[in-house]
C-alpha atoms as a PDB file:
ATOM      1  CA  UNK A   1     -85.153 -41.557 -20.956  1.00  0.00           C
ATOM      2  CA  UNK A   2     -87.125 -44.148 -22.948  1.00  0.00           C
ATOM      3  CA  UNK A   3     -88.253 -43.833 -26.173  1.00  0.00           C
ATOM      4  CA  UNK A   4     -91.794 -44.448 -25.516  1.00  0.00           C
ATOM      5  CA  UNK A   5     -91.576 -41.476 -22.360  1.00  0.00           C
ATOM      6  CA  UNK A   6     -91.035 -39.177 -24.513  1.00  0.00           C
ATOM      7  CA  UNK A   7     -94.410 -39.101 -26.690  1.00  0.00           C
ATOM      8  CA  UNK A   8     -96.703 -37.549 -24.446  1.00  0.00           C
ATOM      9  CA  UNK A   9     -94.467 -34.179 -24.094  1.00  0.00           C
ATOM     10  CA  UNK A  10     -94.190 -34.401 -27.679  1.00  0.00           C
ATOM     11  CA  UNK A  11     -97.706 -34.708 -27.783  1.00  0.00           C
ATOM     12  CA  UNK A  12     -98.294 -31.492 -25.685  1.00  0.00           C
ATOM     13  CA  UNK A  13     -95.599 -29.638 -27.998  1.00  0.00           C
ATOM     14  CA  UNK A  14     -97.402 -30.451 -31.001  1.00  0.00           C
ATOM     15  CA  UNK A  15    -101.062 -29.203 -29.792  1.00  0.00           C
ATOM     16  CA  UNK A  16     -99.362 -26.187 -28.461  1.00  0.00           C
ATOM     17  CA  UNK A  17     -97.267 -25.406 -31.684  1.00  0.00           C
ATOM     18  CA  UNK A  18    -100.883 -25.857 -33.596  1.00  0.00           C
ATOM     19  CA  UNK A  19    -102.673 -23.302 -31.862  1.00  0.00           C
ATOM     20  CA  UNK A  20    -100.140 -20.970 -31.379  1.00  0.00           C
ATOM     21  CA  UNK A  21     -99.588 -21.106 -35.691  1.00  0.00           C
ATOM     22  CA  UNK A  22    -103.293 -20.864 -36.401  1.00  0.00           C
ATOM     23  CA  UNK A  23    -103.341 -17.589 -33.906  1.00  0.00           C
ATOM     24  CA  UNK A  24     -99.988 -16.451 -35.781  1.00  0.00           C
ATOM     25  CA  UNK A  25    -101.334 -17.224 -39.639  1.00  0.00           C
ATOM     26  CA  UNK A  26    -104.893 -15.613 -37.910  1.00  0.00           C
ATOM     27  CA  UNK A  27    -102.930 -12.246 -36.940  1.00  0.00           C
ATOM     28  CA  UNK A  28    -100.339 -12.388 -40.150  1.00  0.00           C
ATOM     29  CA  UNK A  29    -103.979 -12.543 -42.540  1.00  0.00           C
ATOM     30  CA  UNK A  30    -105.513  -9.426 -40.829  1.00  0.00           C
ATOM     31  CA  UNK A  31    -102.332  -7.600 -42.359  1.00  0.00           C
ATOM     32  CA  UNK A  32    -103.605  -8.234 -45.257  1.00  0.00           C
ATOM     33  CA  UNK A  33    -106.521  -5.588 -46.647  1.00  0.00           C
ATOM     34  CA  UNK A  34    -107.645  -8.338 -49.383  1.00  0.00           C
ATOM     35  CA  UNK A  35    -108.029 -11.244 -47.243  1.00  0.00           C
ATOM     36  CA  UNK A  36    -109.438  -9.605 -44.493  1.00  0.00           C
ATOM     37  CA  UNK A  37    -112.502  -8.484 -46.280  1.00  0.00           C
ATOM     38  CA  UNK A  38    -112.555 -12.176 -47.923  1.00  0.00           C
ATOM     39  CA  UNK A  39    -112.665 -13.768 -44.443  1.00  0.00           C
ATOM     40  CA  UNK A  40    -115.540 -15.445 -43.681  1.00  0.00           C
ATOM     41  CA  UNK A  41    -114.789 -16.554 -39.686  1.00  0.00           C
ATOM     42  CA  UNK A  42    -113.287 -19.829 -41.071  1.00  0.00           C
ATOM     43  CA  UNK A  43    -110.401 -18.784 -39.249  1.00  0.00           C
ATOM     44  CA  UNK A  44    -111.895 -18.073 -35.918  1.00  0.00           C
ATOM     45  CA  UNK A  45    -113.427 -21.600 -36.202  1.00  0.00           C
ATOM     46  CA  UNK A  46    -110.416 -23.058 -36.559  1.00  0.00           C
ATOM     47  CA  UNK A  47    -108.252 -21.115 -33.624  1.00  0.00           C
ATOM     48  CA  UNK A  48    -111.507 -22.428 -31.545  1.00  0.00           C
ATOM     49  CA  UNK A  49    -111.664 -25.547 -32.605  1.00  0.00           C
ATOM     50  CA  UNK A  50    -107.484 -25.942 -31.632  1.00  0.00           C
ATOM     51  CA  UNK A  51    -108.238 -24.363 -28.315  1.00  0.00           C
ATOM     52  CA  UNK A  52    -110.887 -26.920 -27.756  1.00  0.00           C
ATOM     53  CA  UNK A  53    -108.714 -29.609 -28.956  1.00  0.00           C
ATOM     54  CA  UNK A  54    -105.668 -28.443 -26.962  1.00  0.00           C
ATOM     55  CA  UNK A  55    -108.413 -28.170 -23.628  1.00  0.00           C
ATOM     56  CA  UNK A  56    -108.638 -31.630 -23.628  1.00  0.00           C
ATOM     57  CA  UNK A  57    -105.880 -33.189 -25.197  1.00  0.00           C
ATOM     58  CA  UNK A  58    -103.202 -31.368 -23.276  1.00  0.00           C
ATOM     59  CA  UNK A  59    -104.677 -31.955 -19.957  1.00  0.00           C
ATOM     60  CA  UNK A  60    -105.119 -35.971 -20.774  1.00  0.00           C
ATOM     61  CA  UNK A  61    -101.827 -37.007 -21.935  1.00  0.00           C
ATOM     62  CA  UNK A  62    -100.209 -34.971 -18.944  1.00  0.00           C
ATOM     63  CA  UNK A  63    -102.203 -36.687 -15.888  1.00  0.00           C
ATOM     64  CA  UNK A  64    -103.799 -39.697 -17.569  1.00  0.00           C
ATOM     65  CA  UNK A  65    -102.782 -42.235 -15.307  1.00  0.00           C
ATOM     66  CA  UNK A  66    -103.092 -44.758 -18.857  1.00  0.00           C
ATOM     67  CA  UNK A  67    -101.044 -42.668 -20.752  1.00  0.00           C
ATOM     68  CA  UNK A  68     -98.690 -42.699 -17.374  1.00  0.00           C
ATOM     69  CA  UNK A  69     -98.776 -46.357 -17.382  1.00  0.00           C
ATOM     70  CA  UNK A  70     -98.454 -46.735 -21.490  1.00  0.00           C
ATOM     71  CA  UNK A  71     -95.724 -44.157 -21.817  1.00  0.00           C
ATOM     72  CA  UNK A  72     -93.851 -43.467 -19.305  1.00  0.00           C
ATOM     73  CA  UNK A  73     -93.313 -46.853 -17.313  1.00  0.00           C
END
């Protein structure tokens, strides 16, 4: 396996890891009686924004036919 083939799985790993620590840190702060009251939906925000980012991001570097023909050729 080439070097360059191996970025877009990496690419997918790293978007998934993001959202999936943002939902963690998310759950891990609503243990917490302090912070919970001092949340202001910043958090939410963020675990939507990652979900958006991971809606597109995920889907384009695994059928992109550039990203096929950058990366993986």
């Amino acid at each position: 396996m080439e070097k360059k083939s191996v970025l877009p799985r990496l690419m997918v790993i790293y978007y998934s890891v993001s959202l999936a620590v943002g939902i963690i840190d998310y759950l891990l702060l609503l243990q917490i009686p302090l912070a919970k009251e001092l949340e202001d939906g910043s958090a939410i925000r963020d675990i939507v924004r990652s979900v958006l980012t991971c809606a597109i991001w995920i889907p384009y570097f695994m059928k992109s036919e550039r990203v096929h023909n950058t990366f993986v050729n």
